[in-house]
N, C-alpha and C. Protein backbone atom coordinates (compact mmCIF):
# COMPACT_ATOMS: atom_id res chain seq x y z
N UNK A 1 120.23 87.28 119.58
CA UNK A 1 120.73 87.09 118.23
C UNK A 1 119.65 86.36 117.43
N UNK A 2 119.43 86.79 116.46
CA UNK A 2 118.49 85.96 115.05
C UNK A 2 119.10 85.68 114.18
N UNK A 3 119.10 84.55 113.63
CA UNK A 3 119.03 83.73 112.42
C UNK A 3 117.83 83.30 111.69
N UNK A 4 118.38 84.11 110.41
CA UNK A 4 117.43 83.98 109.27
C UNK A 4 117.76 83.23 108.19
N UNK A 5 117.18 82.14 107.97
CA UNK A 5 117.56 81.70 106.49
C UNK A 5 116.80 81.65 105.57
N UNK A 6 117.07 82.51 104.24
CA UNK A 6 116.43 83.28 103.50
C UNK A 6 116.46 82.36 101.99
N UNK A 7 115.64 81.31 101.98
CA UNK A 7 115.61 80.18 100.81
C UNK A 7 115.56 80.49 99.62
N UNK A 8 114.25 80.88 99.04
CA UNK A 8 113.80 81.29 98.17
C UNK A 8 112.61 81.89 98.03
N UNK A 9 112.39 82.38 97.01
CA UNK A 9 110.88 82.82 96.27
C UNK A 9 110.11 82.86 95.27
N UNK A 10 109.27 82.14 94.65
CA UNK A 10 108.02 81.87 93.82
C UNK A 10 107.34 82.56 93.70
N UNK A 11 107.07 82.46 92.32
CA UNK A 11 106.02 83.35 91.60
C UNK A 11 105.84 85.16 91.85
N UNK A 12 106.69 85.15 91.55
CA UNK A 12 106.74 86.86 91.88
C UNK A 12 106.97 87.16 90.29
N UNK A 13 106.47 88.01 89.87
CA UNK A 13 106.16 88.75 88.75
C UNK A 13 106.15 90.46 88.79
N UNK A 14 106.79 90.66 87.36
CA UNK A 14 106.66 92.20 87.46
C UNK A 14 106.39 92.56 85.89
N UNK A 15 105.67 93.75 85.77
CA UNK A 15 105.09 94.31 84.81
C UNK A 15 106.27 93.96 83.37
N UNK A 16 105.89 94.12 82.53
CA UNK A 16 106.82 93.86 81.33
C UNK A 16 107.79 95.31 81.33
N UNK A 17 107.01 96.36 81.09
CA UNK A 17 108.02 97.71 81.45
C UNK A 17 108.93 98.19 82.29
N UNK A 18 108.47 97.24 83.39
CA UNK A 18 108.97 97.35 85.03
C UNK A 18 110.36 96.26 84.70
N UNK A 19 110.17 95.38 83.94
CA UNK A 19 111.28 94.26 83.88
C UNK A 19 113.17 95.27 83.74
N UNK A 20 113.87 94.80 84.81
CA UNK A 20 114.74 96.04 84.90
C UNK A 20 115.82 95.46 83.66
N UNK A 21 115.94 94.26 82.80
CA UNK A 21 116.62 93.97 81.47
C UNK A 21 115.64 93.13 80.56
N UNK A 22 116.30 92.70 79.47
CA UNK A 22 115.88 91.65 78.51
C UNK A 22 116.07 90.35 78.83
N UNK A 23 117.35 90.31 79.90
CA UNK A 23 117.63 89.20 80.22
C UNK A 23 116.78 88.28 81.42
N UNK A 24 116.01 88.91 82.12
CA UNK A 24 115.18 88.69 82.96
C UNK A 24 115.43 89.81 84.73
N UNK A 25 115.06 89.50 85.47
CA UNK A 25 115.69 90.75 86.71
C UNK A 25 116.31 89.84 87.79
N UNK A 26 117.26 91.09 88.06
CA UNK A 26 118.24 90.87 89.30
C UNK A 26 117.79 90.74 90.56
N UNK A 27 117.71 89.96 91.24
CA UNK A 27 116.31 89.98 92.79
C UNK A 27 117.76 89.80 93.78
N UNK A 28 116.99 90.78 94.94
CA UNK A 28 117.93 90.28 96.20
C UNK A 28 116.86 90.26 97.50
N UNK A 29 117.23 89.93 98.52
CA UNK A 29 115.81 89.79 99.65
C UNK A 29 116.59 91.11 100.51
N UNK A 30 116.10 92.04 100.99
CA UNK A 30 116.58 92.62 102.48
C UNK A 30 115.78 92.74 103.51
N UNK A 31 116.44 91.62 104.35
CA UNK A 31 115.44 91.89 105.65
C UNK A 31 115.71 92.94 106.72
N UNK A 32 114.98 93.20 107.41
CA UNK A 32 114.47 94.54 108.66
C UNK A 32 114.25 94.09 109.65
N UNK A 33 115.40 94.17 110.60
CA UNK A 33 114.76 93.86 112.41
C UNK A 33 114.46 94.93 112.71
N UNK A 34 112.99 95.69 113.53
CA UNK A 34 112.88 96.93 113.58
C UNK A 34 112.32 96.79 115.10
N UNK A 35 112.87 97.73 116.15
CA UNK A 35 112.86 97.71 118.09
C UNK A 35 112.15 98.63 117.77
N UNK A 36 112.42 98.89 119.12
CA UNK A 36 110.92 100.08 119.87
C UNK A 36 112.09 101.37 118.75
N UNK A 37 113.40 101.63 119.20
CA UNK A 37 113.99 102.92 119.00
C UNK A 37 114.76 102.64 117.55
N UNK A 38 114.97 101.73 117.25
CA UNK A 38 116.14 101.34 116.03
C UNK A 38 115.83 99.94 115.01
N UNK A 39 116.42 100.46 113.98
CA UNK A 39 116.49 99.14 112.70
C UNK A 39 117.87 98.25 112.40
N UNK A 40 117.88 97.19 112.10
CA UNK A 40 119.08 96.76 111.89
C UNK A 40 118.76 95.98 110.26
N UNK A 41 119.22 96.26 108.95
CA UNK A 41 118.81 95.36 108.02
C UNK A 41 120.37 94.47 107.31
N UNK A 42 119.51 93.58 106.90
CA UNK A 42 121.07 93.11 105.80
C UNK A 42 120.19 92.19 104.81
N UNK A 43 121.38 92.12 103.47
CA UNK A 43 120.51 91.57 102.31
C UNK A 43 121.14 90.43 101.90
N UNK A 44 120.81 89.82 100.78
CA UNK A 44 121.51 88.59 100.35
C UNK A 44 121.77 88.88 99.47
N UNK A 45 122.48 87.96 98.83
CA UNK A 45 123.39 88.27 97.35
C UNK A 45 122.21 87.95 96.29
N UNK A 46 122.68 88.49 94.96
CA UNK A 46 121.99 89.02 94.17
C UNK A 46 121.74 87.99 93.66
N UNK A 47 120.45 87.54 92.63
CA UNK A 47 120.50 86.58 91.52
C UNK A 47 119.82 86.68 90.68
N UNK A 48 120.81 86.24 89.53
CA UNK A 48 120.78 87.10 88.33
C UNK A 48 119.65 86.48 87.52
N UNK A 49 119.20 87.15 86.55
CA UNK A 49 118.04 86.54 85.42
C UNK A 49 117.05 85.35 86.07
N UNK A 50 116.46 85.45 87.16
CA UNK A 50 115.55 85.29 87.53
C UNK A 50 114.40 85.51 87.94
N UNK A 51 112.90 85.11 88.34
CA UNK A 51 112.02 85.56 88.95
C UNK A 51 111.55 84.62 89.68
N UNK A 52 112.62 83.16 90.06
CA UNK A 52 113.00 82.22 91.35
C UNK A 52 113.90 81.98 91.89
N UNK A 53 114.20 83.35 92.30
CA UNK A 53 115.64 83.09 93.12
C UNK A 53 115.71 82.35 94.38
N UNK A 54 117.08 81.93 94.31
CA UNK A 54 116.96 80.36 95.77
C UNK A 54 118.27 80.43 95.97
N UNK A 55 118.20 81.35 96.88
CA UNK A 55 119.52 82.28 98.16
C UNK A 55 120.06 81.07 98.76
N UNK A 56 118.81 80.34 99.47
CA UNK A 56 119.43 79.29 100.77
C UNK A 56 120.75 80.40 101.46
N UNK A 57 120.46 81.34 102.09
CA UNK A 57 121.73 81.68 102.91
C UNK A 57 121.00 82.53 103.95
N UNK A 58 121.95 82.65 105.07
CA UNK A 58 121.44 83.01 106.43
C UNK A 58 122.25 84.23 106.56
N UNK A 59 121.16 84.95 107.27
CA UNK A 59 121.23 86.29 107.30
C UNK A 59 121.31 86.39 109.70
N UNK A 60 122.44 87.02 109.47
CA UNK A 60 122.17 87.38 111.06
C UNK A 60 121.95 88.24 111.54
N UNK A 61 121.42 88.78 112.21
CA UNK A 61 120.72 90.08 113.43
C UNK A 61 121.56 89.54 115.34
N UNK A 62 123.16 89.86 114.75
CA UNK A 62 123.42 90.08 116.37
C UNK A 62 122.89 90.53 117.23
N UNK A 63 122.83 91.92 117.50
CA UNK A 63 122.81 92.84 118.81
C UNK A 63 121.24 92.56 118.77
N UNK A 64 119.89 92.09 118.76
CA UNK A 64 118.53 91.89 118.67
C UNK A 64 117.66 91.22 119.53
N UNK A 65 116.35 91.71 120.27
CA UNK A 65 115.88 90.00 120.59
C UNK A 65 114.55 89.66 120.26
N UNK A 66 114.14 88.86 120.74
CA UNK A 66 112.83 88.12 119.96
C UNK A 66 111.91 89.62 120.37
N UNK A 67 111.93 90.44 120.85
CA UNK A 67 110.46 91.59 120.76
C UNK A 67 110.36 92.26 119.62
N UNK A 68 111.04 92.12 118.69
CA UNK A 68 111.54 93.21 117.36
C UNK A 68 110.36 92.20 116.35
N UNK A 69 109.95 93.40 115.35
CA UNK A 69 109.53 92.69 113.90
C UNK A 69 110.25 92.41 113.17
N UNK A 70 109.96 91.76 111.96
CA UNK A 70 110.91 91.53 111.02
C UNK A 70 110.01 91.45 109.52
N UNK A 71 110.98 91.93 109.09
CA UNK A 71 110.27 92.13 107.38
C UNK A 71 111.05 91.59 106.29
N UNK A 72 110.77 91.19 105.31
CA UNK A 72 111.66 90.74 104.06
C UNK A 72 111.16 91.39 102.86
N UNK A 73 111.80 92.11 102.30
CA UNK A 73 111.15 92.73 100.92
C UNK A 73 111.93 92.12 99.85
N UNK A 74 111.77 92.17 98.85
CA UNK A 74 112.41 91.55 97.60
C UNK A 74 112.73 92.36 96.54
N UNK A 75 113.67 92.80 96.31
CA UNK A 75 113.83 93.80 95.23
C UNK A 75 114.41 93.71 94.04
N UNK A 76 113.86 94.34 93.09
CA UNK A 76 114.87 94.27 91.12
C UNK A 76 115.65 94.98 91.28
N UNK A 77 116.72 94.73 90.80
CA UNK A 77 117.75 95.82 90.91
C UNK A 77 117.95 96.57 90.23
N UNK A 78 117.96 97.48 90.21
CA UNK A 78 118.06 98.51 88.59
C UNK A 78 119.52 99.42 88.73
N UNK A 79 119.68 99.51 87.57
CA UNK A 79 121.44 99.69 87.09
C UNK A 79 121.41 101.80 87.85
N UNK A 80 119.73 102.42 86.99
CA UNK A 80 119.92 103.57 86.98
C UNK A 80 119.03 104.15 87.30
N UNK A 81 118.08 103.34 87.97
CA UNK A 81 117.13 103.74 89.40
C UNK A 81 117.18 103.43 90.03
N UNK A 82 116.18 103.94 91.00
CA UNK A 82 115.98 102.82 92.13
C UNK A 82 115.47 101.14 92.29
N UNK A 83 115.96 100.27 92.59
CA UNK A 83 115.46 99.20 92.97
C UNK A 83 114.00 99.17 93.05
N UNK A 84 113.21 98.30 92.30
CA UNK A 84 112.25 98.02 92.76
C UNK A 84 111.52 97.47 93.61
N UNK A 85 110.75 97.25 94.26
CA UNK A 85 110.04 96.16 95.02
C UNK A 85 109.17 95.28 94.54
N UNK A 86 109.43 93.93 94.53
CA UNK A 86 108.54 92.66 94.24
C UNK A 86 107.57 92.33 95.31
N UNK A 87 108.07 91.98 96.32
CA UNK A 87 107.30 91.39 97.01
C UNK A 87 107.76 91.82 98.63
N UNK A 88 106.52 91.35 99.64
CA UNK A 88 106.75 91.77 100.87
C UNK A 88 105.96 90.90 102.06
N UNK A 89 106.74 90.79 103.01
CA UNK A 89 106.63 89.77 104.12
C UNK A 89 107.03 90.08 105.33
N UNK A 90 105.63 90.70 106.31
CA UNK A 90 106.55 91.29 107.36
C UNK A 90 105.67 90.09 108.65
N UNK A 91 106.62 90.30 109.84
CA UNK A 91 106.03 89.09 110.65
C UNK A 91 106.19 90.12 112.65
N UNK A 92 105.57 90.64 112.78
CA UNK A 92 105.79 90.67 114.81
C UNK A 92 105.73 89.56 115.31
N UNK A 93 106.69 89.90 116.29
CA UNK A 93 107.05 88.69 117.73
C UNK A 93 105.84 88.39 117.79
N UNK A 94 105.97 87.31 118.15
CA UNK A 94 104.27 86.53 119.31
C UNK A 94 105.42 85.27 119.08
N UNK A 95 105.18 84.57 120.27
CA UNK A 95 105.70 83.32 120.85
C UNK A 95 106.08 82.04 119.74
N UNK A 96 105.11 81.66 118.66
CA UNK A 96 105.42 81.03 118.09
C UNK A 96 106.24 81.38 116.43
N UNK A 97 106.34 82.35 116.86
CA UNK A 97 106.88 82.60 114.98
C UNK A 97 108.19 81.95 114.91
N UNK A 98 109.03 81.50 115.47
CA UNK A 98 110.29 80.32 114.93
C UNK A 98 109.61 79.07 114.70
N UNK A 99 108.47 79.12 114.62
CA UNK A 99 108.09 77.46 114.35
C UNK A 99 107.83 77.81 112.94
N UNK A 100 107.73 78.60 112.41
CA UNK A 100 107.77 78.80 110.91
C UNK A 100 108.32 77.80 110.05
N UNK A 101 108.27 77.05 109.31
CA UNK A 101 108.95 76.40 107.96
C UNK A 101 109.29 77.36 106.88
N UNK A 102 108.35 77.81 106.34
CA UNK A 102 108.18 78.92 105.38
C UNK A 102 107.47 80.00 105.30
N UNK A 103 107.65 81.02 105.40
CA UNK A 103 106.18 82.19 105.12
C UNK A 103 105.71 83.12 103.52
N UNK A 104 104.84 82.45 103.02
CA UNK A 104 104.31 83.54 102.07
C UNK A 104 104.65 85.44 101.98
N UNK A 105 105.14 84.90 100.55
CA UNK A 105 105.78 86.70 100.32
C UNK A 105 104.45 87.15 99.60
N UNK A 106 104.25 88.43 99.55
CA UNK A 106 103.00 88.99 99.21
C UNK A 106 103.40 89.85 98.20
N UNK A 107 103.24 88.82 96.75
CA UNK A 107 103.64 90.37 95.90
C UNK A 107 102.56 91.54 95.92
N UNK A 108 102.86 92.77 95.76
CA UNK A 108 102.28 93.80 95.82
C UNK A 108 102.52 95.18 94.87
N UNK A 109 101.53 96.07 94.62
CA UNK A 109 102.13 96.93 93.79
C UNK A 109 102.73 97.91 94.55
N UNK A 110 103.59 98.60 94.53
CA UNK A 110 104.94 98.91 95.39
C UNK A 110 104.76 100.75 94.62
């Protein structure tokens, strides 16, 4: 089983055209446990008119174990497209990755 707790995120920026309202954009995180044969993801709740959203909430991966990767993407939500992508943070097993505090999201052009 994994536990994720999914805090927040800084400085993520998106194009002015790309901005999915006037009011500012809807961000949610969904993370990815991904095995040799299968994926398991789940997301956090949405928050609204920001571009620092601060979830603080834990995300679980029952059926999983430490050999799996894990990824966090960050997405705008859009009413009548697709969701965008902000930013991205993926991490493979190796022995020490729960000693983590925090890990850098990588915005990117998507």
């Amino acid at each position: 089983m994994i536990f994720l707790q999914v805090l927040e995120a800084r400085g993520l920026s998106l194009p002015h055209e790309q901005m999915p309202s006037l009011f500012g954009a809807n961000l949610f995180a969904l993370a990815t446990v991904t095995g040799e044969s299968s994926s398991i993801s789940a997301r956090t709740e949405m928050q609204q008119g920001t571009m620092s959203p601060k979830w603080n909430q834990e995300l679980v991966f029952p059926d999983v174990t430490l050999t799996h990767s894990l990824t966090v993407t960050v997405f705008a939500h859009r009413r009548l497209t697709a969701d965008s992508a902000v930013g991205q943070v993926s991490l493979s097993y190796s022995p020490g990755w729960l000693q983590y505090d925090s890990i850098t999201l990588h915005s990117n052009t998507f």
